[in-house]
Protein backbone atom coordinates (compact mmCIF):
# COMPACT_ATOMS: atom_id res chain seq x y z
CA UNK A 1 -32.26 44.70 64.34
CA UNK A 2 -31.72 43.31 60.80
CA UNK A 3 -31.16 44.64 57.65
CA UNK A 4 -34.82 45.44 57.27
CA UNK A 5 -34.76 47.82 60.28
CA UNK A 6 -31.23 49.08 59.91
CA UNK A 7 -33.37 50.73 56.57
CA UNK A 8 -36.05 52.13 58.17
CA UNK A 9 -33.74 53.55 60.68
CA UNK A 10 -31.24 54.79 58.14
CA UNK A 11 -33.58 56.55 55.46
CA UNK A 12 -31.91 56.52 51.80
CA UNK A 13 -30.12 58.77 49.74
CA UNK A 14 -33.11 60.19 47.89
CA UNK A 15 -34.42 60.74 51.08
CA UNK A 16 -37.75 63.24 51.13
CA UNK A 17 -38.79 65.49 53.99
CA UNK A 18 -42.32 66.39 52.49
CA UNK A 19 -44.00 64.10 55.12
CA UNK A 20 -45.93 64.39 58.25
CA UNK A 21 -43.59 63.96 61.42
CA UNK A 22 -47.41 63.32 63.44
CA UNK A 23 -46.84 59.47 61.89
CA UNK A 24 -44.16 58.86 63.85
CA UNK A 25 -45.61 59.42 66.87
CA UNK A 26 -47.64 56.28 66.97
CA UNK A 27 -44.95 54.67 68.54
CA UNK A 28 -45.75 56.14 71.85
CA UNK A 29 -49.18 55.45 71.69
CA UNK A 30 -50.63 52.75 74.37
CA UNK A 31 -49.85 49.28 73.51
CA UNK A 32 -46.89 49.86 71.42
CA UNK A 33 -44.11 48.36 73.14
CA UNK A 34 -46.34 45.40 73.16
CA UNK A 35 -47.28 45.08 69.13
CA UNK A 36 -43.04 45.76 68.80
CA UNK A 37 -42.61 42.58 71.01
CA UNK A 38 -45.03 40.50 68.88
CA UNK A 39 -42.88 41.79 65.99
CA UNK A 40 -39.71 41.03 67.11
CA UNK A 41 -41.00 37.16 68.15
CA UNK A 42 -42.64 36.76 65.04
CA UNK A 43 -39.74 37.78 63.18
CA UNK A 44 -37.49 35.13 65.41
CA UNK A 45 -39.55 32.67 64.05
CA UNK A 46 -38.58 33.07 60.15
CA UNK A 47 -35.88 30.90 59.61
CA UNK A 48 -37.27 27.90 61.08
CA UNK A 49 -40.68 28.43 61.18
CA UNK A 50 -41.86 30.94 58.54
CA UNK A 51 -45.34 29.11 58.66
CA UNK A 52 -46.14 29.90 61.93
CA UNK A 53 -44.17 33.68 61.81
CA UNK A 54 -46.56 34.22 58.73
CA UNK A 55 -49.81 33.64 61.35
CA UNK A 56 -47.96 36.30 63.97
CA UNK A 57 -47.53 39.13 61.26
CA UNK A 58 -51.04 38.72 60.35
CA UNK A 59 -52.14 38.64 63.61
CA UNK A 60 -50.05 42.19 64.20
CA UNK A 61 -51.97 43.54 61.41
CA UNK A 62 -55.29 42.37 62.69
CA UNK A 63 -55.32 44.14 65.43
CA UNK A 64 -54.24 47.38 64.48
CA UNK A 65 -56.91 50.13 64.72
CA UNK A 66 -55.36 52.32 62.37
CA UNK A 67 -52.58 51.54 59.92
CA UNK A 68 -49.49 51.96 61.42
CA UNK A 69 -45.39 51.36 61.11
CA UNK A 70 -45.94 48.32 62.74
CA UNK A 71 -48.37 46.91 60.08
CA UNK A 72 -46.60 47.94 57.54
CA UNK A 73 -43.27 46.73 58.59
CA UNK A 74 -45.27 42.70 59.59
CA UNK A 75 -46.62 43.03 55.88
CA UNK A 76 -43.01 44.02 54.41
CA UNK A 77 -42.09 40.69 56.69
CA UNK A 78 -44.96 38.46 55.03
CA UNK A 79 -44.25 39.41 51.60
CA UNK A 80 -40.46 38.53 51.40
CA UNK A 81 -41.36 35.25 53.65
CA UNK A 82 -44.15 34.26 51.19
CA UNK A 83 -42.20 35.06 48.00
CA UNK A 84 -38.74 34.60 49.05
CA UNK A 85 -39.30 31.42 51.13
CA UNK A 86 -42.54 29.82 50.94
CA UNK A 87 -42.42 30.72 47.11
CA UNK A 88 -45.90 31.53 46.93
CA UNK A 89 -46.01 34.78 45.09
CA UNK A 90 -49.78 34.75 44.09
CA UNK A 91 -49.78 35.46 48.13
CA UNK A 92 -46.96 37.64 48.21
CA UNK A 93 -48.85 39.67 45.70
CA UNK A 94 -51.91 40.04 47.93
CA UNK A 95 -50.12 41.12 51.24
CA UNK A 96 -47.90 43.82 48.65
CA UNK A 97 -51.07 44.80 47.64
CA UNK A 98 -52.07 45.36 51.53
CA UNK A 99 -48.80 46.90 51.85
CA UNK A 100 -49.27 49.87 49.31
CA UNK A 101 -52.36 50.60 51.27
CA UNK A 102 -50.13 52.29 53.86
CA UNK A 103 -47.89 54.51 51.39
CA UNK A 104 -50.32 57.01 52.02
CA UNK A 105 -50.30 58.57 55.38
CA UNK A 106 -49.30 55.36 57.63
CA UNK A 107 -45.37 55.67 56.90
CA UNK A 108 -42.91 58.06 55.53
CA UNK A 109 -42.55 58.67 52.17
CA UNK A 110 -39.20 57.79 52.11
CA UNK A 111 -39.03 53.77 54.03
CA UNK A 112 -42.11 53.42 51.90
CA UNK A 113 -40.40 53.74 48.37
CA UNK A 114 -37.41 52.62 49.73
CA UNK A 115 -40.00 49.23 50.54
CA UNK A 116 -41.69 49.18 47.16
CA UNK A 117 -38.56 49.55 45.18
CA UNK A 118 -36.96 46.60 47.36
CA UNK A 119 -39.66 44.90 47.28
CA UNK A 120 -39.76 45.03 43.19
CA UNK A 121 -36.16 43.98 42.81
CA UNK A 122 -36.57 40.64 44.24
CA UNK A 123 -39.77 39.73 42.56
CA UNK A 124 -38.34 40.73 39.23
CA UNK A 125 -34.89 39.82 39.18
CA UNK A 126 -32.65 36.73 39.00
CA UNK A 127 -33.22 33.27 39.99
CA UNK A 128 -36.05 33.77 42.60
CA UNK A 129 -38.08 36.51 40.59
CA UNK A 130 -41.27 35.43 39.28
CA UNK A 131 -41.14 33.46 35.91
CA UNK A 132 -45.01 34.23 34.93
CA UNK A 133 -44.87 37.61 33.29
CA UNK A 134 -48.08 38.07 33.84
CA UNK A 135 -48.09 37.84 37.54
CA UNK A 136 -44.89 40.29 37.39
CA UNK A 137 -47.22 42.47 35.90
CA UNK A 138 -50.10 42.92 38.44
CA UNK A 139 -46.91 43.38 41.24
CA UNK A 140 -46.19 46.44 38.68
CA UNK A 141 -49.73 47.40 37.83
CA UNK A 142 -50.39 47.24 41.69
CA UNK A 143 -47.60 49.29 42.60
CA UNK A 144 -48.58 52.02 39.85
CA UNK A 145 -52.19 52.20 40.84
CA UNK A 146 -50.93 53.28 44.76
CA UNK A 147 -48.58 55.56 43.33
CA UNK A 148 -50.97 57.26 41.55
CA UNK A 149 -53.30 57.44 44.27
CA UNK A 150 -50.22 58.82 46.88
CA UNK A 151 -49.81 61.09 43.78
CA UNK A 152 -46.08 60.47 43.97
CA UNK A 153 -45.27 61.13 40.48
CA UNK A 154 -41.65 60.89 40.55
CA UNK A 155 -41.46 57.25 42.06
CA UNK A 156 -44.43 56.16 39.47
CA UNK A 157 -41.91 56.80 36.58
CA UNK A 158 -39.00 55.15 38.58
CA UNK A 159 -40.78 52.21 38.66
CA UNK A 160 -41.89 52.57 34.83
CA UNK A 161 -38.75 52.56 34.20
CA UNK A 162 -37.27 49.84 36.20
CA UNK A 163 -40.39 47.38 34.54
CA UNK A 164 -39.34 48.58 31.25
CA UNK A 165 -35.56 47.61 31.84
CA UNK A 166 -37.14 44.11 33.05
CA UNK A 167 -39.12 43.98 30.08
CA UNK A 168 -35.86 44.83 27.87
CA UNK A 169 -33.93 42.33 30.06
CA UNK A 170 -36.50 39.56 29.42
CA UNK A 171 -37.10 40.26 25.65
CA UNK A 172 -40.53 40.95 25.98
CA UNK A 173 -40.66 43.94 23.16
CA UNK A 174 -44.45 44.12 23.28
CA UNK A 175 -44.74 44.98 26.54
CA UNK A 176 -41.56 47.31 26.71
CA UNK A 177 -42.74 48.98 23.39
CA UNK A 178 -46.39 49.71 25.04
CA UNK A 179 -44.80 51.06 28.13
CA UNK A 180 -42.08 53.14 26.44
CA UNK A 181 -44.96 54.97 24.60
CA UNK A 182 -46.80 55.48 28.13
CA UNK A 183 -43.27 56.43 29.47
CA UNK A 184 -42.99 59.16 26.22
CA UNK A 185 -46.16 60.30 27.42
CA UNK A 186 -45.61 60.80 31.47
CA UNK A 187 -42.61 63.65 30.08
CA UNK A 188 -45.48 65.85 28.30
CA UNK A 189 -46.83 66.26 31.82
CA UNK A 190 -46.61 70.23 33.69
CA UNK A 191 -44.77 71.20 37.19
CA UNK A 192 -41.42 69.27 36.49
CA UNK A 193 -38.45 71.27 35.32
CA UNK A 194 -36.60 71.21 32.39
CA UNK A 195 -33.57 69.68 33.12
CA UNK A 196 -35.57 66.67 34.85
CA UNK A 197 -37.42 65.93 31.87
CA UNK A 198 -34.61 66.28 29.43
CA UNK A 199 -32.98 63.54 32.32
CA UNK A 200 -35.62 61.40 32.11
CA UNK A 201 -36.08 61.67 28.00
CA UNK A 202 -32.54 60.82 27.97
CA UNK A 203 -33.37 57.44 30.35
CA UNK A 204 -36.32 56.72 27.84
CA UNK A 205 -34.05 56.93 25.28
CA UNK A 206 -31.56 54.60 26.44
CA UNK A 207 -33.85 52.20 27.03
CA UNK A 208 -35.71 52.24 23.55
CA UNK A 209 -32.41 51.75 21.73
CA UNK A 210 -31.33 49.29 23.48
CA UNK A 211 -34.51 47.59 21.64
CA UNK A 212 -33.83 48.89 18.65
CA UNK A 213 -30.43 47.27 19.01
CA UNK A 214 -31.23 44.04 19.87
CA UNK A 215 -34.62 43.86 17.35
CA UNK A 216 -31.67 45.21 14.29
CA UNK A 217 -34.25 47.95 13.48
CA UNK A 218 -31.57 50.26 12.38
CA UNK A 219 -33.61 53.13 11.29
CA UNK A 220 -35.28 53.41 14.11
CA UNK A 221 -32.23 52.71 16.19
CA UNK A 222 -30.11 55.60 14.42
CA UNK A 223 -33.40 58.16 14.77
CA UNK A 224 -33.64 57.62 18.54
CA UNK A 225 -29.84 57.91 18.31
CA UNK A 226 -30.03 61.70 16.87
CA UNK A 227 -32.65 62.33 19.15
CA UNK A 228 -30.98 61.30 22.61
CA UNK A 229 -27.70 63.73 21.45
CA UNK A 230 -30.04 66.46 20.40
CA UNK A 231 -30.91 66.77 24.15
CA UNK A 232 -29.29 69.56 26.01
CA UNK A 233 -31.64 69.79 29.51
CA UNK A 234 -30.57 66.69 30.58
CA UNK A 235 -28.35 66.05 33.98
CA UNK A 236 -27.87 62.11 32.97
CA UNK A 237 -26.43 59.32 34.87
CA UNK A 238 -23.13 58.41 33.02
CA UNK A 239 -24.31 54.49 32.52
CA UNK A 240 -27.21 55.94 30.66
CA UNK A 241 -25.07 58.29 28.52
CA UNK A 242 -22.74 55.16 28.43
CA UNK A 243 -25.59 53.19 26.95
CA UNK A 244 -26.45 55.44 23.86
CA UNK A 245 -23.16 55.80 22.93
CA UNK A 246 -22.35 52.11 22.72
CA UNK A 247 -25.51 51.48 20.66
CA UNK A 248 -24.16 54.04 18.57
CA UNK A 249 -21.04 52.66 18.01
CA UNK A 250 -22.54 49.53 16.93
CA UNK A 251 -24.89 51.44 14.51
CA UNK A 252 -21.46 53.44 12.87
CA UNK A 253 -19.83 50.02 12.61
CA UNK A 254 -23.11 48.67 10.77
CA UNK A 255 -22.58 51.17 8.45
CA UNK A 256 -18.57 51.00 8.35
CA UNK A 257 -17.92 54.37 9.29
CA UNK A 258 -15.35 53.06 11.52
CA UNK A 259 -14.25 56.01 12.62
CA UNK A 260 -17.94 57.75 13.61
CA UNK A 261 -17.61 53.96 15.84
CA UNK A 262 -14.28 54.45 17.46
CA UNK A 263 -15.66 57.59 18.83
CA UNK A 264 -18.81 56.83 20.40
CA UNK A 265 -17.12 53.56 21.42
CA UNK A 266 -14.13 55.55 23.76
CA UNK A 267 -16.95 57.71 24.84
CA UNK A 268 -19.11 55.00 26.34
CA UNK A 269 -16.05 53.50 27.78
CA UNK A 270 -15.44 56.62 29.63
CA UNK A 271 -18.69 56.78 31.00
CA UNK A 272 -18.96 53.38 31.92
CA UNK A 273 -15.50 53.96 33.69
CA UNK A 274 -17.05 56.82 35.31
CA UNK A 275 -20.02 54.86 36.44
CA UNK A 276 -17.99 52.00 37.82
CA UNK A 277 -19.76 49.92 35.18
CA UNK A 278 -18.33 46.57 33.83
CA UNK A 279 -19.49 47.47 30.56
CA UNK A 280 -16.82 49.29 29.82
CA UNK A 281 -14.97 46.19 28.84
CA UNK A 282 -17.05 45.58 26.16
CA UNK A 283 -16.66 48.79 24.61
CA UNK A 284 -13.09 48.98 24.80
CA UNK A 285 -10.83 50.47 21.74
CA UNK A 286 -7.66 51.76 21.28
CA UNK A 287 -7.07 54.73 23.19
CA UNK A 288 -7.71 52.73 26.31
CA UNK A 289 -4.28 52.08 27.52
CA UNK A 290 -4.67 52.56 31.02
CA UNK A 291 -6.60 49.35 31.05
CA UNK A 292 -4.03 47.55 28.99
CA UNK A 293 -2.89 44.97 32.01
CA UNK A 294 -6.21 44.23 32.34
CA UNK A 295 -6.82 40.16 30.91
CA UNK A 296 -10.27 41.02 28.92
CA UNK A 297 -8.77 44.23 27.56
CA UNK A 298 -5.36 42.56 26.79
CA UNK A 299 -7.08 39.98 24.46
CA UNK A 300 -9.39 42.50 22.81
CA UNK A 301 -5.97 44.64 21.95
CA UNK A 302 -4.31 41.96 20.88
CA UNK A 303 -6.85 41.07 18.41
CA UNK A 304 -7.15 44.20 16.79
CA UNK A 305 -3.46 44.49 16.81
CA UNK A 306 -3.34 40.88 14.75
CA UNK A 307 -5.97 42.40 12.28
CA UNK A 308 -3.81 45.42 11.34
CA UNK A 309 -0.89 43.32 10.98
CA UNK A 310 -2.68 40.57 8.73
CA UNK A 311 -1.76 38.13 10.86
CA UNK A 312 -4.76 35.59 10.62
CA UNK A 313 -2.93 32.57 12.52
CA UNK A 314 -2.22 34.87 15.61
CA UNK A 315 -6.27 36.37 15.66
CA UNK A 316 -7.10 32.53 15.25
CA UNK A 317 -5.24 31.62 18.71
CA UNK A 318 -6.26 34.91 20.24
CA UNK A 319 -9.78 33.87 19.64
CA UNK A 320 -8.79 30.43 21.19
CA UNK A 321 -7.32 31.22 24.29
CA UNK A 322 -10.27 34.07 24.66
CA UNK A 323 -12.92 32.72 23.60
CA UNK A 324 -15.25 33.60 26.81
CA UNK A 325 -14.29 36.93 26.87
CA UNK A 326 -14.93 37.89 23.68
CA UNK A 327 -17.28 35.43 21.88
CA UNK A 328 -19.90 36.12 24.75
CA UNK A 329 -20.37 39.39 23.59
CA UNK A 330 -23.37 38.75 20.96
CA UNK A 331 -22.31 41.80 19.36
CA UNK A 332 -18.70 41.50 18.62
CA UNK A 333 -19.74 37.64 18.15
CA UNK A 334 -21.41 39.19 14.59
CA UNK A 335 -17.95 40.56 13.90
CA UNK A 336 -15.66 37.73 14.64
CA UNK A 337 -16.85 35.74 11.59
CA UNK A 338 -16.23 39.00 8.81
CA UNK A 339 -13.28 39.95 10.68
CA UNK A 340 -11.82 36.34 10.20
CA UNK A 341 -13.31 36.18 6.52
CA UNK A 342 -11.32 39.51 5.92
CA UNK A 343 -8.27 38.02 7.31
CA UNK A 344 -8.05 34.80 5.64
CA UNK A 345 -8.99 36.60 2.75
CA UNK A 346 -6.45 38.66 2.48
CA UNK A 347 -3.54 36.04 3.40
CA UNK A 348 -5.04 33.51 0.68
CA UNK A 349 -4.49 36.36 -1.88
CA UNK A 350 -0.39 36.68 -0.80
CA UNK A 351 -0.70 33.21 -0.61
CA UNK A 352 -0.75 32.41 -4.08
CA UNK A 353 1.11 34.92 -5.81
CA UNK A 354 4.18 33.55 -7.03
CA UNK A 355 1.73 30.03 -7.89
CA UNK A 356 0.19 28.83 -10.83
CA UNK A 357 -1.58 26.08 -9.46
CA UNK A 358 -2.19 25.64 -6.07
CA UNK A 359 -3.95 22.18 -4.47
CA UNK A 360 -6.78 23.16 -1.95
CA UNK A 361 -5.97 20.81 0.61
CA UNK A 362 -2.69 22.78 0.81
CA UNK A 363 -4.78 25.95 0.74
CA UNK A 364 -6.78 24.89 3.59
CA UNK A 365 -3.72 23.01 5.46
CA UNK A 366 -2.38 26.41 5.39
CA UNK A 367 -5.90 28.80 6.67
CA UNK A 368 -6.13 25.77 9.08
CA UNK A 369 -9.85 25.70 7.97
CA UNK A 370 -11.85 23.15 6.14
CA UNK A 371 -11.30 22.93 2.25
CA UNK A 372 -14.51 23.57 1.35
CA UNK A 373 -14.18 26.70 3.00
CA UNK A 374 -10.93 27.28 1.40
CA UNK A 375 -12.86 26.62 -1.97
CA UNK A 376 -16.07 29.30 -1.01
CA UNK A 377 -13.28 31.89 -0.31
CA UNK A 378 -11.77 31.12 -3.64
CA UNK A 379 -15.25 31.59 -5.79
CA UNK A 380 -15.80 34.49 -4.02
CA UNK A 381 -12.51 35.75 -5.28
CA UNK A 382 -13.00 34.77 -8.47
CA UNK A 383 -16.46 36.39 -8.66
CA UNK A 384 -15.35 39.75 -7.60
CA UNK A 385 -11.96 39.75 -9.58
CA UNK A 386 -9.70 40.06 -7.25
CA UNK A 387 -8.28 36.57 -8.66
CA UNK A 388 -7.55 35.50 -12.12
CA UNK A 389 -8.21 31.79 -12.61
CA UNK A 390 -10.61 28.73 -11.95
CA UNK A 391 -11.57 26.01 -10.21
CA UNK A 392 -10.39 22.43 -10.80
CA UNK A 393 -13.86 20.54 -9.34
CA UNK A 394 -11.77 17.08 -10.12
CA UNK A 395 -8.51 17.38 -9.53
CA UNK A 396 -9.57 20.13 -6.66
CA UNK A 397 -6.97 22.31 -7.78
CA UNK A 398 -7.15 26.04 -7.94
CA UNK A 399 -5.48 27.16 -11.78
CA UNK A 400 -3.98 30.55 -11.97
CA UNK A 401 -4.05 32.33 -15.52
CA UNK A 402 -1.02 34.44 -15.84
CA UNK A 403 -0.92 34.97 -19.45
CA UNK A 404 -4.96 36.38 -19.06
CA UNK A 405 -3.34 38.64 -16.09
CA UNK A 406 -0.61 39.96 -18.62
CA UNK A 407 -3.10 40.04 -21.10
CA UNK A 408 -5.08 42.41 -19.05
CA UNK A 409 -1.90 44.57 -17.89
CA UNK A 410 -1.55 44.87 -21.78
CA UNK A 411 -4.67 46.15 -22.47
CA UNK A 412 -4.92 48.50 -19.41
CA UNK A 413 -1.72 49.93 -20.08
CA UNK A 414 -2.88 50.35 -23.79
CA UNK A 415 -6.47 51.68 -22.97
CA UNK A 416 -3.98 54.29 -20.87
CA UNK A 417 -2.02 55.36 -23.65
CA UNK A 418 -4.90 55.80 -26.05
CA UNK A 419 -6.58 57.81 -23.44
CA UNK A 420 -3.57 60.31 -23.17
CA UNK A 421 -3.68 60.43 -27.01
CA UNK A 422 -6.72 61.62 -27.19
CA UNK A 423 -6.19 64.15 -24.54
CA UNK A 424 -3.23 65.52 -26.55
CA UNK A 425 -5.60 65.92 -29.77
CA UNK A 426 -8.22 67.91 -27.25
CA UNK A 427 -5.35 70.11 -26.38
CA UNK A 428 -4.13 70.47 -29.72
CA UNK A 429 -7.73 71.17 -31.40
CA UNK A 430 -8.67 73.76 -28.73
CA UNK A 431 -5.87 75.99 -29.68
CA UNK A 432 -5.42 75.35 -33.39
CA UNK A 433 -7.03 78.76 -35.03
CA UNK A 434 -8.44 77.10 -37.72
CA UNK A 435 -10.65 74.54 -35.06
CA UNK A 436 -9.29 70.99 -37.07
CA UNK A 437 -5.79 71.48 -38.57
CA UNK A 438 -2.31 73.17 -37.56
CA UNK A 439 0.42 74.21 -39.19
CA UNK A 440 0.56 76.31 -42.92
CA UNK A 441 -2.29 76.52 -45.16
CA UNK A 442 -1.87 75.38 -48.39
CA UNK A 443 -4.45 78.02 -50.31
CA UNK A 444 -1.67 80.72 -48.29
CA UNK A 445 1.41 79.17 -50.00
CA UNK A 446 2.89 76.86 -47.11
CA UNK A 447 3.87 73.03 -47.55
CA UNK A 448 0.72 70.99 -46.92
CA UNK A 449 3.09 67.88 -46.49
CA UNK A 450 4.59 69.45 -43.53
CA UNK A 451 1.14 69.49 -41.74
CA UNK A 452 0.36 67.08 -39.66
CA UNK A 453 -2.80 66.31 -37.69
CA UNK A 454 -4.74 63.72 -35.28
CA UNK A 455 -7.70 61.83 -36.20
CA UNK A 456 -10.37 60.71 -34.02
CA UNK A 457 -9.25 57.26 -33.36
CA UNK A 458 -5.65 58.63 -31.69
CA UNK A 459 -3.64 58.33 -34.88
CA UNK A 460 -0.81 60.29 -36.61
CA UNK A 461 -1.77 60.89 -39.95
CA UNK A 462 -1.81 63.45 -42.90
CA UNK A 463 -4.27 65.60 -44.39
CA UNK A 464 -5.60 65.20 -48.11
C-alpha cells in the first residue's frame, strides 16, 4: 500500500462524518477482490511501464457498473501518471474531470477533497505544475463546477483561495483581482457563522494586500489594512495574521512612521514564529533576541546596529558578507540603497568639517564609492543647505566657504537679538499706562530727558 492508500485509509484532519457509510460497502460486493487485483497490477506497472498501467486503470473504470472506490482511486492513478509522468496534462485534465464525477455519492467526502486538493497542488505548484495559465484554469474551473454541484461550499472557497494564492504567486493580478471580488462575494452568503466568515474575510484580506503590496498601490494597501484589524469574528491562522501585519509594517515604513513599523513588524514575527513560518526572518527587529545566534538574524542586527552607530564602512561589509540573506528580500532591497545614502551622507558631512577644500577622489577614496557618486551626494548637500560651498568642475575639488558660514552665524545671532528687542518693547508697551511712552510726563512737571522709549525698529532713543 503506498502513500496514495495509506490516505484513503488514514482520512485527514478536517475529516467530515456527514457521509453515507452504504458507499463503503461496495467493497463486498461480487467481483471486488477481483477489480482490487487489477488495481494493484496496474499500479505495479507505473514505474516502468506507465503506458501500459494507463490502459489497466482505464480498463478498471470501464467496467464498473456503478461508480465506485475503485474507479475513483484508477482515475486518481491516471491523473498523477499522465501529468506527473507522461506530462500530458491536457489528458490529465480530462480523467480529473472524470474524477470529480465521483465526489458525489461514489466516495467519502473526506478522501475525495483530500484527492482534489492533492491533486491541485501538483498541477499548480513548482517545477512540474502546468506553465499555461489557461489550462491551470479549466483544472480550477473544473474543480469549482463539481463542488458546486456536491454543494460543498466550504471546500469551493478553499480552493478559491488556494487559486488566488497561485494567482498572487504567479503575478497574474487580473485574474487574482477578478477572483478576490468573487471571493468578497462567497462571504455575503447565509448559514455560515460569524466567526467563520470574519476567518475567511481575514484570509481574503491577506491575500488582497499582499497585491496591493507588490502592485505599490498604497492607498488601497493601507484601506484593506484598516479593514483586516477592524475584524473582531475572526479565529485566524497565525501565518495569515502574520501576513497583514508585515504588509503593514512595510506601509508604516513607506510613510516613516518608524515606530507604527517596528510594531507591526515584532507582531508578524511572532506569528510567523507561532506558525513555524520562515518568514519570520524577514520580519525580524529588535526585540527579537532569542533569535540572535541565528546567522540571517545576526546579520540583519548587525546592520541596524551599524546604522545607529554611523558606521557606514561596517554596514558596507555587513552587506558584503550577507548579501543573500538580505538583498533577496525585494523589500528591504528598496531600503538598502536610502539606508546607505543616509549613511554616507551623514559621514561625508563629519568628514569635512575641519576642511576647506577637500579633493573628491579623496572623498570617494574615503566612502569607497565612485567619485561621481561622491560628487551627486555633494550637490545634493549643497542644494538642501546642509553644506556651505561649491563645486570645483575643473580642478574637481569641493570649496568650503567659512567666512559665508560665519557670515551667516552673524546674522542669525543678530536676527536673534533684534527679535528679543522687540519682544522687550511688546512687554514694555503693554504695560506703559499711557499705551507709547514711560516714565514722567512733561505737561505734569517731570524731566522729559529722563524718559526713554523704544522705537519700532528695536532702538534706544528719546522722545521729542
Amino acid at each position: 500500500m503506498d502513500d496514495d492508500d495509506a490516505d484513503y485509509m488514514q482520512g485527514s484532519e478536517d475529516e467530515d462524518y456527514d457521509f453515507d457509510y452504504s458507499d463503503d460497502d461496495e467493497a463486498n460486493e461480487p467481483g471486488s477482490a477481483d477489480v482490487e487485483n487489477l488495481y494493484y497490477v496496474a499500479k505495479g506497472k507505473k514505474d516502468d511501464n506507465p503506458e501500459q498501467a494507463l490502459k489497466e486503470f482505464k480498463a478498471i473504470v470501464d467496467q464498473e457498473q456503478e461508480k465506485g472506490d475503485w474507479g475513483f482511486k484508477a482515475l486518481k492513478q491516471s491523473t498523477k501518471l499522465l501529468f506527473l509522468t507522461l506530462h500530458r496534462p491536457a489528458e490529465a485534465l480530462e480523467t480529473y474531470k472524470q474524477l470529480l464525477t465521483y465526489t458525489k455519492s461514489a466516495v467519502t467526502r473526506n478522501y475525495s477533497e483530500k484527492t482534489i486538493n492533492g491533486i491541485l497542488d501538483y498541477v499548480g505548484g513548482g517545477k512540474s505544475g502546468v506553465e499555461d495559465v489557461n489550462l491551470l484554469e479549466k483544472f480550477y474551473e473544473a474543480t469549482k463546477v463539481a463542488l458546486v454541484e456536491a454543494k460543498n461550499e466550504r471546500l469551493s472557497v478553499k480552493t478559491n483561495l488556494k487559486l488566488a494564492k497561485l494567482w498572487l504567486d504567479r503575478k497574474e493580478y487580473t485574474r487574482l483581482s477578478r477572483l478576490i471580488r468573487e471571493l468578497h462575494a462567497s462571504t455575503t452568503a447565509d448559514g455560515e457563522d460569524v466567526s467563520q466568515k470574519g476567518t475567511q474575510l481575514q484570509e481574503i484580506y491577506a491575500l488582497e494586500i499582499q497585491m496591493y503590496n507588490e502592485t505599490k498601490n498604497y492607498k488601497k494597501l493601507k484601506e484593506i489594512y484598516n479593514a483586516a484589524n477592524a475584524i473582531r469574528s475572526a479565529i485566524p491562522h497565525p501565518r495569515i495574521v502574520g501576513v497583514i501585519k508585515e504588509c503593514g509594517g512595510k506601509m508604516w515604513m513607506g510613510e516613516r512612521q518608524w515606530r507604527r513599523a517596528s510594531e507591526d513588524f515584532f507582531e508578524s514575527f511572532k506569528q510567523y514564529d507561532e506558525a513555524g513560518s520562515p518568514q519570520r526572518i524577514q520580519v525580524l527587529n529588535q526585540e527579537t533576541k532569542p533569535y540572535k545566534n541565528d546567522p540571517q538574524i545576526k546579520a540583519m542586527t548587525d546592520l541596524v546596529d551599524a546604522y545607529q552607530r554611523r558606521e557606514v564602512h561596517a554596514a558596507e561589509k555587513i552587506l558584503k558578507d550577507n548579501r543573500s540573506t538580505i538583498m533577496d528580500d525585494p523589500f528591504i532591497k528598496d531600503y538598502i540603497d536610502e539606508l546607505l545614502r543616509s549613511l554616507r551622507t551623514q559621514y561625508l558631512i563629519d568628514l569635512i568639517k575641519p576642511y576647506t577644500r577637500l579633493e573628491l577622489v579623496f572623498l570617494a577614496q574615503q566612502l569607497n564609492v565612485e567619485r561621481d557618486e561622491v560628487e551627486e551626494l555633494l550637490i545634493g548637500l549643497i542644494l538642501e543647505g546642509k553644506v556651505e560651498g561649491r563645486i570645483d568642475q575643473v580642478g574637481m575639488r569641493l570649496e568650503l566657504d567659512r567666512k559665508q558660514i560665519l557670515e551667516k552665524k552673524r546674522y542669525t545671532a543678530l536676527q536673534k537679538w533684534t527679535e528679543t528687542l522687540e519682544g522687550i518693547h511688546t512687554a514694555v508697551v503693554g504695560k506703559s499706562p499711557t499705551g507709547g511712552r514711560s516714565g514722567t510726563d512733561p505737561s505734569m512737571g517731570g524731566d522729559p530727558y529722563s524718559i526713554r522709549e523704544i522705537d519700532a525698529g528695536g532702538r534706544w532713543g528719546m522722545p521729542f
